[in-house]
Protein backbone atom coordinates (compact mmCIF):
# COMPACT_ATOMS: atom_id res chain seq x y z
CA UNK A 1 -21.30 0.22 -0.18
CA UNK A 2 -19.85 0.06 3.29
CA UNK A 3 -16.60 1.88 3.84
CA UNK A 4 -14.47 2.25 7.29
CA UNK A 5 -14.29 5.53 8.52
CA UNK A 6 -13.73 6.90 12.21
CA UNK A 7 -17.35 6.26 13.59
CA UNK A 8 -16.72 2.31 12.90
CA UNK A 9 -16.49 0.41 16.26
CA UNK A 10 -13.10 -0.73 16.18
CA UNK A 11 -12.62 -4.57 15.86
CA UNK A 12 -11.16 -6.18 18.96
CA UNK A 13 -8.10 -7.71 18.32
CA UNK A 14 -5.17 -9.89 20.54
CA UNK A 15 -1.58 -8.09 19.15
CA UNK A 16 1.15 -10.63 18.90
CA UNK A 17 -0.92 -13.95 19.52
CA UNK A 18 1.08 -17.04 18.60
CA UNK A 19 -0.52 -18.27 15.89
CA UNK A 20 0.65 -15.78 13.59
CA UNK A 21 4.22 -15.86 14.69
CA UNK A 22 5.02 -17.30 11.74
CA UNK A 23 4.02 -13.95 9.55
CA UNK A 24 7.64 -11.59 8.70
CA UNK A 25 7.23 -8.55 6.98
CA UNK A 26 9.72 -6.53 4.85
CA UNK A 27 9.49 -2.92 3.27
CA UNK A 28 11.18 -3.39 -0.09
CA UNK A 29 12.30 -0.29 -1.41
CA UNK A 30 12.07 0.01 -5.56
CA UNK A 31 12.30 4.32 -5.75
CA UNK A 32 12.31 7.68 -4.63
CA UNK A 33 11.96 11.11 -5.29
CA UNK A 34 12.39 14.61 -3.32
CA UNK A 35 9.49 17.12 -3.78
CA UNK A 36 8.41 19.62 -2.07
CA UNK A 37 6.06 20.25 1.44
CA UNK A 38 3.82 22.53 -0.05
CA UNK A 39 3.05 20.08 -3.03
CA UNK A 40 2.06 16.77 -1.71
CA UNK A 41 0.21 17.91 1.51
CA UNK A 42 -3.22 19.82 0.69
CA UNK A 43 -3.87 23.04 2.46
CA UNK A 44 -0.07 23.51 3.33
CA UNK A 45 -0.12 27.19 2.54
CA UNK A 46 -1.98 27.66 5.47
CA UNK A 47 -0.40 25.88 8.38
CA UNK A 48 1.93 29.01 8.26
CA UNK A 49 5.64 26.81 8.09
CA UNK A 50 7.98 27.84 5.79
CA UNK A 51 8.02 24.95 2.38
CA UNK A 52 10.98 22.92 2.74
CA UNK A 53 12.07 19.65 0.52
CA UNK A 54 10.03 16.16 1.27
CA UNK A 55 11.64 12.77 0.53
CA UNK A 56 9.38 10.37 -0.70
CA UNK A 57 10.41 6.54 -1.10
CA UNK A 58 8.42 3.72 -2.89
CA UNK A 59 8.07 0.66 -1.53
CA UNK A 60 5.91 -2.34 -1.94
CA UNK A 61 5.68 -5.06 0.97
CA UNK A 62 6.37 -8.57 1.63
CA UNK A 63 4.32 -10.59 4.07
CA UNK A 64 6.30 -14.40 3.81
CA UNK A 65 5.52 -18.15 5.63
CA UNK A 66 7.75 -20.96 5.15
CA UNK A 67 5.02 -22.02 2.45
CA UNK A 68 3.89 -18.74 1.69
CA UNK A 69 4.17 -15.43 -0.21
CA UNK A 70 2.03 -12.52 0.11
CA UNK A 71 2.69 -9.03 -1.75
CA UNK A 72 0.67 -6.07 -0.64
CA UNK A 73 1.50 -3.99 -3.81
CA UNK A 74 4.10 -4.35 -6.81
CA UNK A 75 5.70 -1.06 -7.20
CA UNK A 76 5.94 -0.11 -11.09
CA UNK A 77 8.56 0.07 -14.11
CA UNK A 78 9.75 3.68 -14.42
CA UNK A 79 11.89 3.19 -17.24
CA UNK A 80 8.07 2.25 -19.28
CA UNK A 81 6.90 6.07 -18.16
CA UNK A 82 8.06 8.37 -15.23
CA UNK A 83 5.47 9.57 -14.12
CA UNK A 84 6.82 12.59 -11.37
CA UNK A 85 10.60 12.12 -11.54
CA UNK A 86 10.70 9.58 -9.63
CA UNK A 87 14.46 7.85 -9.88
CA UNK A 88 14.53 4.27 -9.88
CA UNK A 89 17.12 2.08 -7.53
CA UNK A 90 16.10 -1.61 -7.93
CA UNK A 91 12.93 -2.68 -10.09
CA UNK A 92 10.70 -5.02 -8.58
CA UNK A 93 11.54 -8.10 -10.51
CA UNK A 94 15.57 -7.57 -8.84
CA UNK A 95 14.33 -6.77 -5.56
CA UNK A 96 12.63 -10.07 -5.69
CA UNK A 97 15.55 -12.05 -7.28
CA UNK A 98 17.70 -9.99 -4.43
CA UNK A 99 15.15 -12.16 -1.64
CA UNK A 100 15.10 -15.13 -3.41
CA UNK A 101 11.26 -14.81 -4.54
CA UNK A 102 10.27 -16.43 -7.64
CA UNK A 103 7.13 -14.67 -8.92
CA UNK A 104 5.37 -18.00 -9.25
CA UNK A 105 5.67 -18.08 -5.49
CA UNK A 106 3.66 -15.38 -5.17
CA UNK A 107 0.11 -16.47 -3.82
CA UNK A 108 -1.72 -13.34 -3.30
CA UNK A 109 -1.27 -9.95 -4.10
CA UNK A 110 -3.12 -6.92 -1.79
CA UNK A 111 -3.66 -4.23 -4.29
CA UNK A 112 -4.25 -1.14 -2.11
CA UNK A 113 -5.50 0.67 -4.98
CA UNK A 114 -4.82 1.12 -8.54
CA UNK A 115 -2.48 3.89 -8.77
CA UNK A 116 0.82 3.10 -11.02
CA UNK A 117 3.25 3.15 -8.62
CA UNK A 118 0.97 0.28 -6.61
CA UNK A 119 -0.02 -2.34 -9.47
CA UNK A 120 2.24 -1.53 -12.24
CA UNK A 121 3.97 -4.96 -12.15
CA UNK A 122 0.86 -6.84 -11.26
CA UNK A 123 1.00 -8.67 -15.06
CA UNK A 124 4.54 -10.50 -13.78
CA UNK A 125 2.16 -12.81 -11.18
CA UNK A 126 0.11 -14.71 -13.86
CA UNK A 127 -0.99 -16.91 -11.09
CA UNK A 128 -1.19 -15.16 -7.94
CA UNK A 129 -4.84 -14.15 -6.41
CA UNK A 130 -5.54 -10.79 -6.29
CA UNK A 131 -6.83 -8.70 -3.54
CA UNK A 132 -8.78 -5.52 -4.15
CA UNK A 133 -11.82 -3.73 -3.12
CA UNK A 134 -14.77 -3.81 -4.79
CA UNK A 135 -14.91 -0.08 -5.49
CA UNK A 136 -11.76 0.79 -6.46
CA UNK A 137 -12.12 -2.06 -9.23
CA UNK A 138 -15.87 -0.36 -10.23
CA UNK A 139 -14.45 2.98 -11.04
CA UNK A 140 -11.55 2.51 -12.79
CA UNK A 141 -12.90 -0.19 -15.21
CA UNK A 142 -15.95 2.20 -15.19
CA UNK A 143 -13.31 5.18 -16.35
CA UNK A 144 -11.52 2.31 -18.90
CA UNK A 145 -14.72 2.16 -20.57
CA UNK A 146 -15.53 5.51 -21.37
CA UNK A 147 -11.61 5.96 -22.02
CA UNK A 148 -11.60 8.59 -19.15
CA UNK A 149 -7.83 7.35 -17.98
CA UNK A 150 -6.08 10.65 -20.04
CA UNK A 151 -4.54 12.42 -16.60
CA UNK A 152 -5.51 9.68 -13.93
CA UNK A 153 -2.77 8.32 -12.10
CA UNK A 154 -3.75 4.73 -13.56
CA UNK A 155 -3.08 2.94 -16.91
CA UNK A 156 -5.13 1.07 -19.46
CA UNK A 157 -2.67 -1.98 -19.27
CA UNK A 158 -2.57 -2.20 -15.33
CA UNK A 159 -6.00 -1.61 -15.07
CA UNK A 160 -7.01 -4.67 -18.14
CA UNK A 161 -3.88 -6.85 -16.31
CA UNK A 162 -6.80 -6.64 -13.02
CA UNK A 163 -9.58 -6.90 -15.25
CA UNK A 164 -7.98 -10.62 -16.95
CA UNK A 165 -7.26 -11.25 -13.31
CA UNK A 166 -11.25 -11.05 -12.78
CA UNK A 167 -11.63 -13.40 -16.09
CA UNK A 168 -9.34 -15.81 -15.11
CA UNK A 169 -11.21 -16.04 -11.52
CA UNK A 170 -8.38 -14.93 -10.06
CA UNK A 171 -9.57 -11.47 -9.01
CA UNK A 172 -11.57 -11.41 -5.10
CA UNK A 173 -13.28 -8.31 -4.67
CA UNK A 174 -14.19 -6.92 -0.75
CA UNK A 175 -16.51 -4.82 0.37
CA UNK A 176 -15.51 -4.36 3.67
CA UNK A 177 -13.24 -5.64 6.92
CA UNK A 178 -12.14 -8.71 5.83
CA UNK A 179 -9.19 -11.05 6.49
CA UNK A 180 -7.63 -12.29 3.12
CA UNK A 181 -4.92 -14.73 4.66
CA UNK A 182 -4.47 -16.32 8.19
CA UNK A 183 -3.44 -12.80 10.27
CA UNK A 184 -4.18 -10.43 7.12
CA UNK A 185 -6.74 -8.09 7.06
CA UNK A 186 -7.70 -5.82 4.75
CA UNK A 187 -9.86 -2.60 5.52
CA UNK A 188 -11.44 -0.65 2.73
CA UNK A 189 -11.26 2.99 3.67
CA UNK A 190 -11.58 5.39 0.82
CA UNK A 191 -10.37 8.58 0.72
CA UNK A 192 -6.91 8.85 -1.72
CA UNK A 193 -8.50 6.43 -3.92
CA UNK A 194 -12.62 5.29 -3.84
CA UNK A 195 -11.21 1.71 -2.42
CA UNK A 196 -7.93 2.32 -1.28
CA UNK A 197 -7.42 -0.10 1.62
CA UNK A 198 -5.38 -0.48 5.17
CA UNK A 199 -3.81 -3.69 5.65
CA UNK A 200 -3.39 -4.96 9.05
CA UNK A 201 -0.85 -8.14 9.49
CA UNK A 202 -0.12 -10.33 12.85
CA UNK A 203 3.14 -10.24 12.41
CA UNK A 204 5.75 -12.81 14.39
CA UNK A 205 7.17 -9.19 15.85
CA UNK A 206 3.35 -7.71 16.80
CA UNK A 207 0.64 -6.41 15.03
CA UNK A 208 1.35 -3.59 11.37
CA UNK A 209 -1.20 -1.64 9.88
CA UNK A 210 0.38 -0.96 6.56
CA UNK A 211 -1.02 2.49 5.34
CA UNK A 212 0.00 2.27 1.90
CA UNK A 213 -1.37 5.64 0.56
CA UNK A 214 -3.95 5.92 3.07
CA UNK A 215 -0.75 7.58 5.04
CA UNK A 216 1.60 8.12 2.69
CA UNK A 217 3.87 10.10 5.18
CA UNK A 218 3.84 10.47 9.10
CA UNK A 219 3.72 13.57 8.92
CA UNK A 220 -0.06 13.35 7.95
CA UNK A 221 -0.25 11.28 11.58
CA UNK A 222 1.62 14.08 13.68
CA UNK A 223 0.14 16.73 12.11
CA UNK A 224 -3.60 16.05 10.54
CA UNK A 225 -1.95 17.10 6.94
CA UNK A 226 -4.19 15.28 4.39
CA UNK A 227 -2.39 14.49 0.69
CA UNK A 228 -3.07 16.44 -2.10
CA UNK A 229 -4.33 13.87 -4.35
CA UNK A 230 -7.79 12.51 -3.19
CA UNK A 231 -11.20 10.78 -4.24
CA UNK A 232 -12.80 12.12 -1.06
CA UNK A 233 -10.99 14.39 1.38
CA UNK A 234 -13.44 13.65 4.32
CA UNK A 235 -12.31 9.91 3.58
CA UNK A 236 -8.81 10.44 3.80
CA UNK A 237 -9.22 12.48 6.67
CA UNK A 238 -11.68 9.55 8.23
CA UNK A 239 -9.17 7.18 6.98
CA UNK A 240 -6.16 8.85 8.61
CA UNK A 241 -8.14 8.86 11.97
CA UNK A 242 -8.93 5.15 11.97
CA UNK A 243 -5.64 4.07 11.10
CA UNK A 244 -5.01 5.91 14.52
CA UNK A 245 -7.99 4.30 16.55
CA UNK A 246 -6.97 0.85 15.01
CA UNK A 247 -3.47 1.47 16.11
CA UNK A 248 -4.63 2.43 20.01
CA UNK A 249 -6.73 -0.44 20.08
CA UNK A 250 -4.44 -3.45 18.67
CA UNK A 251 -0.99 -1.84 19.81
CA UNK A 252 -0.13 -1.84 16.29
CA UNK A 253 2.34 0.25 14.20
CA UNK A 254 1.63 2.44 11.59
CA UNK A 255 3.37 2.07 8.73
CA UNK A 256 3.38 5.13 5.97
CA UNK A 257 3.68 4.04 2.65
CA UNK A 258 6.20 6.68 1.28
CA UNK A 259 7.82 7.62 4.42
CA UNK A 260 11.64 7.54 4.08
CA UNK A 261 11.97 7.61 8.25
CA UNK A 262 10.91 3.96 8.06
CA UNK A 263 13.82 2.35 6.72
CA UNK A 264 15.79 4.64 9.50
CA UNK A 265 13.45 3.18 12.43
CA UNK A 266 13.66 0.22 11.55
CA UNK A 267 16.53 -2.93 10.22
CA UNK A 268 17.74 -3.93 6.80
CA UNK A 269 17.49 -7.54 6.14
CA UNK A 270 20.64 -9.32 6.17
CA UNK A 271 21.97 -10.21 2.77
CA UNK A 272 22.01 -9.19 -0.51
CA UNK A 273 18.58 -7.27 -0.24
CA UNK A 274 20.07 -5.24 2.48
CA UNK A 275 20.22 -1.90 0.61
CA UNK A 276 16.54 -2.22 -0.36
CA UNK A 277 14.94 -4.45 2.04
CA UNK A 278 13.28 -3.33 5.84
CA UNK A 279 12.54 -6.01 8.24
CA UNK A 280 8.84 -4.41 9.79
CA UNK A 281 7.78 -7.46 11.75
């Protein structure tokens, strides 16, 4: 199966061109949780800096059209099972009621990768497509089967609420670069998770690559730090390097996906979302 790693050619892309003006995109904050340096980034010990507390937020992401609504991830209900202490601040059904989204507006849904804390709403869009890649959906219904989800970050009832997706012929699985919606493109990359994918979006502001858990921090760009939980630590490390190449090539931003300095770099929406909700693009 074809994956993306840091050999690929990089695709050639305009950043910014006007026909996806139209594309905003908003960070919607639903968590967070402080832990510490020398737990979520592998091989710590040895860069020699003293530990020190790490923020983590969880987010999931809204790509929106005046006729369209695109999730890239659903966030999860921690008051069903907290997983690592995480503390809840606004489940995703409010954060949607804060932005006006009706779940039946949702059209699509990017699932990144099957961790909880990505798909662990995924069951309140009974008629959205879903987005995955073909991997990540082979080896977790493969680890269903033989009832191998005791310790995986993953559930039996998000992973069946993907796998009734798939019945219902709502489920598209990709293999590799492939745009999913006019100025979305989704890059399978491996590494945290067998099919955990990049998303790049044209959006009205200039071209995102949103990391998701690819990058869960920045401090994996500034510093090489891969994250302790991994399928395949040459992936993530691959993974981490195209994010970069793709970024020098398209003039697009990086976006973490648990990085707390995002919502300081960039502007809450206006209105009631404001507390939760970061305009990216």
């Amino acid at each position: 199966m074809e994956q993306v790693n840091a050999r690929r050619p990089i695709p050639e892309r305009a950043s910014g061109t006007a026909e996806h003006e139209h594309l905003s995109v908003l960070q919607v904050k639903y968590a967070d949780r402080v832990t510490r340096k020398s737990i979520v980034f592998y091989g710590f010990a040895d860069s020699g800096e003293p530990d020190a507390d790490q923020q983590m937020d969880y987010s999931f992401w809204l790509v929106r059209t005046e006729s369209s609504v695109v999730l890239v991830d659903t966030g999860y209900d921690i008051s069903r099972h907290d997983w690592l202490g995480e503390i809840g601040r606004t489940p995703t059904p409010d954060g949607l009621r804060l932005l006006g989204i009706d779940p039946a507006e949702v059209q699509l849904i990017i699932a990144t990768h099957f961790h909880y804390d990505h798909i662990g709403y995924i069951d309140l869009f009974p008629t959205a497509q879903i987005v995955a890649a073909r991997r990540e959906y082979q080896h977790w219904t493969a680890k269903l089967a033989e009832n191998h989800l005791v310790g995986e970050f993953a559930t039996v009832r998000d992973v069946t609420a993907i796998m009734r997706a798939a019945d219902e012929d709502r489920l598209r699985l990709v293999d590799s670069e492939t745009e999913v919606f006019p100025g979305i493109t989704v890059f399978p990359v491996g590494g945290h998770c067998p099919g955990q994918l990049l998303t790049y979006v044209e959006s009205k502001s200039g071209p995102l690559i949103l990391a998701s858990d690819a990058i869960h921090l920045g401090e994996q760009l500034e510093r090489g730090w891969p994250f302790f939980a991994h399928s395949d630590l040459d992936e993530m490390k691959a993974a981490i390097a195209f994010a970069k190449q793709l970024s020098a090539a398209t003039g697009a931003r990086i976006i973490p996906g648990h990085d707390p300095r995002v919502r300081a770099d960039y502007p809450a929406v206006d209105g009631p979302a404001r507390a939760i909700a970061t305009v990216l693009g």
